[in-house]
Each structure stands twice: as C-alpha cells, then as structure tokens.
PDB file of N, CA and C in Angstrom:
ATOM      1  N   UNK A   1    -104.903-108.434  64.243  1.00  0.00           N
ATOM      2  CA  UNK A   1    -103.727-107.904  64.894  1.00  0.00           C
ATOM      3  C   UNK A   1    -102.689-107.540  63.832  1.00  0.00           C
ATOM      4  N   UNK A   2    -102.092-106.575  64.276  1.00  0.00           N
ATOM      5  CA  UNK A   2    -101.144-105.987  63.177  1.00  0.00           C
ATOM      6  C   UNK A   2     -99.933-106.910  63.111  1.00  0.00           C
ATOM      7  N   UNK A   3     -99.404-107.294  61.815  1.00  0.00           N
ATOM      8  CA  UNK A   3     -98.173-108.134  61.971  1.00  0.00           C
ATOM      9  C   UNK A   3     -96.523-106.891  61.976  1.00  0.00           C
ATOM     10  N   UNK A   4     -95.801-106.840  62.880  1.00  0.00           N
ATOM     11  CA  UNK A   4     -94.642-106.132  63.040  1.00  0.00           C
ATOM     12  C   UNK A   4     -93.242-106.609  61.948  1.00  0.00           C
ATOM     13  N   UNK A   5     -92.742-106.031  61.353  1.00  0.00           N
ATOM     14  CA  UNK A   5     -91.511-106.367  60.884  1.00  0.00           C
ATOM     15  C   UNK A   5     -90.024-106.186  61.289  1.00  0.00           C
ATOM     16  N   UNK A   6     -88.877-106.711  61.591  1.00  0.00           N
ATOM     17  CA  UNK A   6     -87.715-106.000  62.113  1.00  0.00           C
ATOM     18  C   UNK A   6     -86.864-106.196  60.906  1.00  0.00           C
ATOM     19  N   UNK A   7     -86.454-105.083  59.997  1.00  0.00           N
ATOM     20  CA  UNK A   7     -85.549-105.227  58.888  1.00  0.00           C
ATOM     21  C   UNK A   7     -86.155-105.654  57.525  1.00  0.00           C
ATOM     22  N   UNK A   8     -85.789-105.966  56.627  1.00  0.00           N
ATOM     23  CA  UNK A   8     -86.310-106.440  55.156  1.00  0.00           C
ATOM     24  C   UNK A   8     -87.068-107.537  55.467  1.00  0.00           C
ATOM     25  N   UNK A   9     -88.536-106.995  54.004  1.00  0.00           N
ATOM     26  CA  UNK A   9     -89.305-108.607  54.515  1.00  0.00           C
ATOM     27  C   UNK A   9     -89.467-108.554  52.441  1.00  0.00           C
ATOM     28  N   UNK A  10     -88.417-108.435  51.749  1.00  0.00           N
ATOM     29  CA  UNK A  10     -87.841-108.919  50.754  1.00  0.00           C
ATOM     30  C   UNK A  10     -87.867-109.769  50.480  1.00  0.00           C
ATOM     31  N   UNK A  11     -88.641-110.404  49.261  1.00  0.00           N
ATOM     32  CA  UNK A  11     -88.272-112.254  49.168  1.00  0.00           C
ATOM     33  C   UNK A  11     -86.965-112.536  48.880  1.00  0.00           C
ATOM     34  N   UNK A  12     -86.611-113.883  49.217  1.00  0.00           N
ATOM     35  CA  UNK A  12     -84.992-114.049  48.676  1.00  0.00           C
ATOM     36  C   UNK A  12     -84.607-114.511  49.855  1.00  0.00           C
ATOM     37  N   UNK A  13     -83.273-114.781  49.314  1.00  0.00           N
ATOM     38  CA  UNK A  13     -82.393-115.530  50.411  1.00  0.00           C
ATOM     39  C   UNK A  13     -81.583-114.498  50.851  1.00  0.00           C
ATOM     40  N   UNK A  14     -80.717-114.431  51.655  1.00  0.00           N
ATOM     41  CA  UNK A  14     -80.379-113.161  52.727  1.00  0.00           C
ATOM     42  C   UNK A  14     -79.204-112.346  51.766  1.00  0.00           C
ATOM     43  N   UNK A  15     -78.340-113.544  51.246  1.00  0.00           N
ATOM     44  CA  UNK A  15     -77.696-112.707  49.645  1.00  0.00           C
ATOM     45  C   UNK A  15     -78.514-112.037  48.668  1.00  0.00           C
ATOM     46  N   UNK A  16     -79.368-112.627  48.461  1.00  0.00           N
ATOM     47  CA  UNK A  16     -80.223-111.573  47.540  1.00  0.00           C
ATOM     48  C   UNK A  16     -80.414-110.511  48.291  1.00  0.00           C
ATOM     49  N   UNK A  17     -81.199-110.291  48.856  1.00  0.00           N
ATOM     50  CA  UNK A  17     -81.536-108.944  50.211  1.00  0.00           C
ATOM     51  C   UNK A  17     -80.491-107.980  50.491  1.00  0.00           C
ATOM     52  N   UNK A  18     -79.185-108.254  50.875  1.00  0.00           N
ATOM     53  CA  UNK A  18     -78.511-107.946  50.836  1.00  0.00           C
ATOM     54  C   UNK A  18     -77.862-106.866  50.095  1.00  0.00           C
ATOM     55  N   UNK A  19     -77.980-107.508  49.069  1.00  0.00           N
ATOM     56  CA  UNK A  19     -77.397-106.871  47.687  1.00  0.00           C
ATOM     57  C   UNK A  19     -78.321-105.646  47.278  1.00  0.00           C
ATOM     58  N   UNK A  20     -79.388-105.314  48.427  1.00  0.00           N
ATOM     59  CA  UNK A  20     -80.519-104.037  48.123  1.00  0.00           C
ATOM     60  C   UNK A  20     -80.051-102.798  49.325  1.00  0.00           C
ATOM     61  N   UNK A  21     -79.195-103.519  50.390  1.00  0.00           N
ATOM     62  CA  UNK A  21     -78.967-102.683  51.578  1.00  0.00           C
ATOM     63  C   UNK A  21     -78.126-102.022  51.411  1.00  0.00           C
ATOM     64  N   UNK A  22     -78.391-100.345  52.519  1.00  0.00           N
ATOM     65  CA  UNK A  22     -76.974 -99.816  52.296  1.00  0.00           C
ATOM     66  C   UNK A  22     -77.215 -99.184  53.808  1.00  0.00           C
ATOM     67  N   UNK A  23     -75.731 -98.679  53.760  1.00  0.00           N
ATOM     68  CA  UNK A  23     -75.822 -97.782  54.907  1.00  0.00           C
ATOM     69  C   UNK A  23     -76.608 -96.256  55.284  1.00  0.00           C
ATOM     70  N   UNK A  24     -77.281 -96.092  55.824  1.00  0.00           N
ATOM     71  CA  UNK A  24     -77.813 -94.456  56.045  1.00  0.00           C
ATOM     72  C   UNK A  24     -77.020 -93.994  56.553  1.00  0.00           C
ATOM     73  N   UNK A  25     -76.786 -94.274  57.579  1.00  0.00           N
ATOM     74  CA  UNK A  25     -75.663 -93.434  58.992  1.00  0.00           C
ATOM     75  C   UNK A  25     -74.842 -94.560  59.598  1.00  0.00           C
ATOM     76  N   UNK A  26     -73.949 -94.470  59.600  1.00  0.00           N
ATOM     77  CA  UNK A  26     -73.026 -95.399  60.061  1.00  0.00           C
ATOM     78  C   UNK A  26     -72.350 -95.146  61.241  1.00  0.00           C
ATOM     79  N   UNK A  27     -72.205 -95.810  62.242  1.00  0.00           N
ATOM     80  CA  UNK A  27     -71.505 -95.957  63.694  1.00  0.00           C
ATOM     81  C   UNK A  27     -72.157 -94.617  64.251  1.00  0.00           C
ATOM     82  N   UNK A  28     -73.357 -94.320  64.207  1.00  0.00           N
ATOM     83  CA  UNK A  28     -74.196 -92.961  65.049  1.00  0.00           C
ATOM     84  C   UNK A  28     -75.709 -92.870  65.182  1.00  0.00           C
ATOM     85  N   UNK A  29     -75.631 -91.983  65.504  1.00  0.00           N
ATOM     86  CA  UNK A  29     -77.247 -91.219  65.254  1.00  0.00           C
ATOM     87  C   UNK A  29     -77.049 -90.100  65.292  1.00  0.00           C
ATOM     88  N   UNK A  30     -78.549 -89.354  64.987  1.00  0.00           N
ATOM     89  CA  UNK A  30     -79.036 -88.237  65.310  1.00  0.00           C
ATOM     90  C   UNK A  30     -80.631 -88.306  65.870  1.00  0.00           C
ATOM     91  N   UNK A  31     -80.472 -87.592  67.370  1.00  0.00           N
ATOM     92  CA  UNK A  31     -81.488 -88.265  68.000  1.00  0.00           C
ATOM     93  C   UNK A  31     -82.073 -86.240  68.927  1.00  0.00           C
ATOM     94  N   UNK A  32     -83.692 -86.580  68.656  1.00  0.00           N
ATOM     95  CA  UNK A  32     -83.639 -85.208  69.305  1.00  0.00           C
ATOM     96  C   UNK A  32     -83.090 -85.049  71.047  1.00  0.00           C
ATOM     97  N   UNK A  33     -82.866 -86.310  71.508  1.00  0.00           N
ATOM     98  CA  UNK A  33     -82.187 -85.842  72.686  1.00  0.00           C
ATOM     99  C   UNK A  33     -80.818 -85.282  73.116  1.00  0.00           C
ATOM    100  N   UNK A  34     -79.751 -85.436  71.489  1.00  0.00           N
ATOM    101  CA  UNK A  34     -79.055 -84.812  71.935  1.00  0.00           C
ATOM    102  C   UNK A  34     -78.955 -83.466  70.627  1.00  0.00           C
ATOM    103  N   UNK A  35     -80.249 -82.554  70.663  1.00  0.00           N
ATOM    104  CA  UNK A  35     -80.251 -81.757  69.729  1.00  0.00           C
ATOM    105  C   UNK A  35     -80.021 -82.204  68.120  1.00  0.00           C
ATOM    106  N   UNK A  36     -80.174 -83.332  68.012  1.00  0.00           N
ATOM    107  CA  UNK A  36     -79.996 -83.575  66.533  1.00  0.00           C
ATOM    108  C   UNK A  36     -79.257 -83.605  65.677  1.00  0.00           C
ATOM    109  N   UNK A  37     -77.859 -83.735  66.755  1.00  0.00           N
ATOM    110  CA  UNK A  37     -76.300 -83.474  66.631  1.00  0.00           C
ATOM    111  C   UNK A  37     -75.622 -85.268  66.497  1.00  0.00           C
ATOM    112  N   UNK A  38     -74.864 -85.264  65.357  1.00  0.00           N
ATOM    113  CA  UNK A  38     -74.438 -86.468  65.074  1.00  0.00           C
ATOM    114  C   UNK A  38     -73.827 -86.854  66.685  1.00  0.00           C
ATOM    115  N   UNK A  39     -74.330 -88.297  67.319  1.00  0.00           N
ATOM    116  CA  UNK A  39     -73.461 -89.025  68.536  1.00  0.00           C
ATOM    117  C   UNK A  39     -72.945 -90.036  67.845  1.00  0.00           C
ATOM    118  N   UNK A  40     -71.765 -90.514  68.345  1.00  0.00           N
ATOM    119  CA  UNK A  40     -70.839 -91.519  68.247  1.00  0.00           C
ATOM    120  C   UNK A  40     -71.787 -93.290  68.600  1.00  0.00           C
ATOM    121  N   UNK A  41     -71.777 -94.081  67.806  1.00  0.00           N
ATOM    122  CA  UNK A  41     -72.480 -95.325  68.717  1.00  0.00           C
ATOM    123  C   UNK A  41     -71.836 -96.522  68.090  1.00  0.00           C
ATOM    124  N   UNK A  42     -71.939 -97.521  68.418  1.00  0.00           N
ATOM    125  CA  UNK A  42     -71.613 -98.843  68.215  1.00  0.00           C
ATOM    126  C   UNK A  42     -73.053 -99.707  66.769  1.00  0.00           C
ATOM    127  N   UNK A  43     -74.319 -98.815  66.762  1.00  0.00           N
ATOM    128  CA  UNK A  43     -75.230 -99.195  65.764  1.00  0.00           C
ATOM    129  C   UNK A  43     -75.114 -98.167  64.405  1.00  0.00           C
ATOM    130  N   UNK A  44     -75.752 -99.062  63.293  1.00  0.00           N
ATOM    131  CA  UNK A  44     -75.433 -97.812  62.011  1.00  0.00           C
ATOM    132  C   UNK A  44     -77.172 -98.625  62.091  1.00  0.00           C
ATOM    133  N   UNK A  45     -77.989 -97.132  61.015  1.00  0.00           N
ATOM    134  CA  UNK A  45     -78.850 -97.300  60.532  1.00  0.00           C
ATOM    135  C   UNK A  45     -78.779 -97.613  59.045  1.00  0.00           C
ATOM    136  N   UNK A  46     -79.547 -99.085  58.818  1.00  0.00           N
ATOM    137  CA  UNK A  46     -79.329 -99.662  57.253  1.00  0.00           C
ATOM    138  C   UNK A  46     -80.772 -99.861  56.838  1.00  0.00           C
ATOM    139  N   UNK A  47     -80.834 -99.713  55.763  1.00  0.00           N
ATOM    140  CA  UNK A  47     -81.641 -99.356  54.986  1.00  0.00           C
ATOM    141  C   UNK A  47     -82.379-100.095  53.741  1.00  0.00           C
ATOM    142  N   UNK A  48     -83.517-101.025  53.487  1.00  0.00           N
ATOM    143  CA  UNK A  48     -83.197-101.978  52.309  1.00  0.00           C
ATOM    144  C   UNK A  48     -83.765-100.471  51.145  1.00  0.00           C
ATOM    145  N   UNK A  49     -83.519-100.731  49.762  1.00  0.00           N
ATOM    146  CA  UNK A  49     -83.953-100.095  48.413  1.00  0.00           C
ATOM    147  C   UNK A  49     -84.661-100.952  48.046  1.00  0.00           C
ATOM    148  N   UNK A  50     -85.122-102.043  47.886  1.00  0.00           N
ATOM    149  CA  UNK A  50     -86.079-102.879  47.839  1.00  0.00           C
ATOM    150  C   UNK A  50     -87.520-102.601  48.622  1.00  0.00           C
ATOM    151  N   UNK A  51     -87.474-102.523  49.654  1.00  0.00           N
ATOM    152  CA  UNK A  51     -88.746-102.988  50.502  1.00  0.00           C
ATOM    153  C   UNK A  51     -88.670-101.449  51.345  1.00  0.00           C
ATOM    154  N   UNK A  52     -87.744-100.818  51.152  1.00  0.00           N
ATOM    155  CA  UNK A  52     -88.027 -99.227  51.922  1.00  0.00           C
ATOM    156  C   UNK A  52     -88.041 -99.466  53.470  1.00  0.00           C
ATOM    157  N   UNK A  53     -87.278-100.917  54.535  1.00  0.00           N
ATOM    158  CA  UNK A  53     -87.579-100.593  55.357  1.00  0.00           C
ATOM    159  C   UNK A  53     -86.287-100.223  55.864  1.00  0.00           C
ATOM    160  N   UNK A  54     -86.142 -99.803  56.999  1.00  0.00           N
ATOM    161  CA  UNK A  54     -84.941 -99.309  57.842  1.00  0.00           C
ATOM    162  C   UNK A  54     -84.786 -99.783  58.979  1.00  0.00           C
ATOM    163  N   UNK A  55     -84.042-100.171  59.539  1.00  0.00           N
ATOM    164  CA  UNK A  55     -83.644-100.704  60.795  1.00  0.00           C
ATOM    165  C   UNK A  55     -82.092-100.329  61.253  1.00  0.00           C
ATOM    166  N   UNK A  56     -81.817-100.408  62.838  1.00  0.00           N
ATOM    167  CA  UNK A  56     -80.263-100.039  63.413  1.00  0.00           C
ATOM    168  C   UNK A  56     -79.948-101.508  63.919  1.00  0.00           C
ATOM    169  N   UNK A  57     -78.516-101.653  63.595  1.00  0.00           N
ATOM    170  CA  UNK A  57     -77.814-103.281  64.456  1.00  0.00           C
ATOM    171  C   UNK A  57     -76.513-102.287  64.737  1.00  0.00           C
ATOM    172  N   UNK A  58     -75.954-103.298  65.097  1.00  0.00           N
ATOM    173  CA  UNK A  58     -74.003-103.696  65.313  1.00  0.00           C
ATOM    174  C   UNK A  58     -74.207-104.470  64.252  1.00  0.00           C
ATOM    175  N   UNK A  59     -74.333-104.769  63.956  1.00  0.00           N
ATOM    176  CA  UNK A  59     -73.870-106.515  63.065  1.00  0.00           C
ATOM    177  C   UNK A  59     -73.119-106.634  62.371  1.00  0.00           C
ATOM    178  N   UNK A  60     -72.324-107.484  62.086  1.00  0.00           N
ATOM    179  CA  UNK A  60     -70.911-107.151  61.285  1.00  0.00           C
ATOM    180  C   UNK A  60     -71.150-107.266  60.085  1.00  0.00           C
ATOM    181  N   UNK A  61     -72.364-108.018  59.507  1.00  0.00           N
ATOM    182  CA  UNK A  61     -72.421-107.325  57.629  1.00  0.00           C
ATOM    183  C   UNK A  61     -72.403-106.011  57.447  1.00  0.00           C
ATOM    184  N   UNK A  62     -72.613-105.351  58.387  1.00  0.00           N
ATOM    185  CA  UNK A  62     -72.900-103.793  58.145  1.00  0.00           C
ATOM    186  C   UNK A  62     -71.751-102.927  57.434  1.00  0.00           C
ATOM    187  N   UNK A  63     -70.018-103.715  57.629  1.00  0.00           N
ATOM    188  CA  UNK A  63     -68.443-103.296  57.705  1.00  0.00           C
ATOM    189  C   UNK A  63     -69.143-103.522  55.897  1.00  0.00           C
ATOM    190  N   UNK A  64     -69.464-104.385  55.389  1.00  0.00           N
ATOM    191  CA  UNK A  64     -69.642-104.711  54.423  1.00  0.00           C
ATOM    192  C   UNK A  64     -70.420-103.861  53.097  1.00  0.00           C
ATOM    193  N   UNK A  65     -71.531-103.242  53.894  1.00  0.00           N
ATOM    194  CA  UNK A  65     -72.434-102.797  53.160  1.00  0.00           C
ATOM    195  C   UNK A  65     -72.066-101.277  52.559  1.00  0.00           C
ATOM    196  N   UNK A  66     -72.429-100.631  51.398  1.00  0.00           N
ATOM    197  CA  UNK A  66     -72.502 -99.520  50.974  1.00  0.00           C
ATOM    198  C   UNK A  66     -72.623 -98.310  51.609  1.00  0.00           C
ATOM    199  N   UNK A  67     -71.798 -97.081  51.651  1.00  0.00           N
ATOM    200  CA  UNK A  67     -72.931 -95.914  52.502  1.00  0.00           C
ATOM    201  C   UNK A  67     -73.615 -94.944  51.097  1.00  0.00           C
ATOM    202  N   UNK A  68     -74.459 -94.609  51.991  1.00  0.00           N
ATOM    203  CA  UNK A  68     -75.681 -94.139  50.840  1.00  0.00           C
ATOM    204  C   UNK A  68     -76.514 -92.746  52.047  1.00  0.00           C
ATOM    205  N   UNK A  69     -75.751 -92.074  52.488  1.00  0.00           N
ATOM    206  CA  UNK A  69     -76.521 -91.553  53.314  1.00  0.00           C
ATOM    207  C   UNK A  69     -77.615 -90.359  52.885  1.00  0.00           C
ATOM    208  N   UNK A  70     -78.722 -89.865  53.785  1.00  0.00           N
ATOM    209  CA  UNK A  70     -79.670 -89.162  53.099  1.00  0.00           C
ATOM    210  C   UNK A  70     -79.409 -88.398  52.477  1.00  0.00           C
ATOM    211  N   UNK A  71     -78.462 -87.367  52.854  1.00  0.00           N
ATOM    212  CA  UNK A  71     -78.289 -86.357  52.005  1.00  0.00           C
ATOM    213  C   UNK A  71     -77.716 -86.427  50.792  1.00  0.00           C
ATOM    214  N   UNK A  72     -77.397 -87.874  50.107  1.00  0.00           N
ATOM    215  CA  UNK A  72     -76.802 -88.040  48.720  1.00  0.00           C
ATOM    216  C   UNK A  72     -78.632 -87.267  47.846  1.00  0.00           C
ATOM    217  N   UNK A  73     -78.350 -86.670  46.994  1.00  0.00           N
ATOM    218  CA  UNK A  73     -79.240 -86.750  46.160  1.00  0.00           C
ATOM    219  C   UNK A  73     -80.156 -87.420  45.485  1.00  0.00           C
ATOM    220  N   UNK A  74     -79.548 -88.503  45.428  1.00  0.00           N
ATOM    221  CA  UNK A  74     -79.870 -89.448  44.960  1.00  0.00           C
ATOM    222  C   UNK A  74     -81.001 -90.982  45.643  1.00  0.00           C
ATOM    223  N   UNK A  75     -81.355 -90.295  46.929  1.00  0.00           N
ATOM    224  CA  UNK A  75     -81.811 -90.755  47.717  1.00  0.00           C
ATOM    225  C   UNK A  75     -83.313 -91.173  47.010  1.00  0.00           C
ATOM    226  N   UNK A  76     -84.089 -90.156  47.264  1.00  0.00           N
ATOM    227  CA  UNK A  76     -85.348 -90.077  46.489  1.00  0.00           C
ATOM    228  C   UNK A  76     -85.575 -91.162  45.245  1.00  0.00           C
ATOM    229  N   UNK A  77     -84.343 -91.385  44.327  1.00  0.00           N
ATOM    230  CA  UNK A  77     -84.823 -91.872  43.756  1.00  0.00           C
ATOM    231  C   UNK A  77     -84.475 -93.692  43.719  1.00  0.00           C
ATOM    232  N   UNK A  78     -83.596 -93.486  45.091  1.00  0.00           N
ATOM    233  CA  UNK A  78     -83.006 -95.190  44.968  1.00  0.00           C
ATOM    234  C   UNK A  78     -84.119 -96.049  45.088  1.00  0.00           C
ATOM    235  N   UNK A  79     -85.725 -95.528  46.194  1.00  0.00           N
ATOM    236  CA  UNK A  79     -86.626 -97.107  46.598  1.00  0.00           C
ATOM    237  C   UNK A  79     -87.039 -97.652  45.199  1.00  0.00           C
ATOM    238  N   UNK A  80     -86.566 -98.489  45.101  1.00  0.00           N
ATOM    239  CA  UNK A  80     -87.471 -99.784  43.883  1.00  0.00           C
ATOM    240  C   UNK A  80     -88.952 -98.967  44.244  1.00  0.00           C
ATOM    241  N   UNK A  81     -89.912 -99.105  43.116  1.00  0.00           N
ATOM    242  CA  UNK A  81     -91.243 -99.246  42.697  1.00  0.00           C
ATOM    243  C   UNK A  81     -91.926-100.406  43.615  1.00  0.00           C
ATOM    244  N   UNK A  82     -92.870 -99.630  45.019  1.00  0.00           N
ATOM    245  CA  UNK A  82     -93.144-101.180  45.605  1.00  0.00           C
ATOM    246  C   UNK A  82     -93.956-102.233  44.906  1.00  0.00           C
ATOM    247  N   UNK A  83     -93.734-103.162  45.087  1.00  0.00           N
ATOM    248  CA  UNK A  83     -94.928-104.298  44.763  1.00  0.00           C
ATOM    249  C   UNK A  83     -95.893-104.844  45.708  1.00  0.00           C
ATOM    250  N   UNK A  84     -96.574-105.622  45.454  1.00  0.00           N
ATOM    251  CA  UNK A  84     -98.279-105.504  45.835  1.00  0.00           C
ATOM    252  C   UNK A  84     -98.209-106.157  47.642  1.00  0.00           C
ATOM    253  N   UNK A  85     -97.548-105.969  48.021  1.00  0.00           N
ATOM    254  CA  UNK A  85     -97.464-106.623  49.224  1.00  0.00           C
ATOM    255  C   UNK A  85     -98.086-106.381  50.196  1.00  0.00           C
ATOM    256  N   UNK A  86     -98.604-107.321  51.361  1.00  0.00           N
ATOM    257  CA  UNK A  86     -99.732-106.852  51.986  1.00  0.00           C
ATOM    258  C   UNK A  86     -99.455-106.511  53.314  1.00  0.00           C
TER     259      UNK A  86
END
C-alpha cells in the first residue's frame, strides 16, 4: 500500500524544517474553476526546498514564513538535490 504524506517529511525537528519553507501563494489560489484567476482565501500554498513537497493551511506559522512565489526566477533552482529517500 502506498504510504501518503501531508507537508514535509524532512528529518529534523519542526525548527529545522521550517527554516526550508516558504510561501508560494499566499492568502489565495489559482484554481481552474475560477479560470485561473488569482481568488482571495483564508489558505496560502507553502512549499518545503528541502523535500520539494507542497501543501495549503491557515496556520499561523505561515504570517512567518518567506514569500518565494513561482514566478521568482529563481524558483528552479531553490529544491535542495534530493536524497535517497524511499
């Protein structure tokens, strides 16, 4: 059976982890139901550079975290080099 992940599965303690996240989109989306047009929301999509995964909350570390959204250039080259993980 496939094992599911929700958010970073980063070793470390949640400060370490942390310190890899940033913001993609903050307080929205873009969703094809409403044409792909930024909506207003209460979730931001965050992002680890570590472990490449992505996930949406409310959560209030989020006020905290970096924005880094896709279209920085610099995107491509932020994921860490993965390691051997299974």
């Amino acid at each position: 059976m496939a094992r599911h992940y929700l958010g970073c599965i980063c070793p470390g303690t949640t400060t370490v982890k942390r310190s890899r996240w940033v913001v993609r989109v903050r307080n929205g989306n873009h969703s094809a139901f409403n044409g792909y047009r930024f909506t207003p929301s209460r979730y931001s999509e965050v992002s680890c550079l570590g472990c490449g995964r992505r996930w949406r909350t409310d959560a209030g570390y989020v006020a905290d975290l970096p924005d880094r959204p896709y279209t920085d250039p610099a995107f491509t080259r932020d994921l860490e080099e993965p390691d051997d993980r299974p």
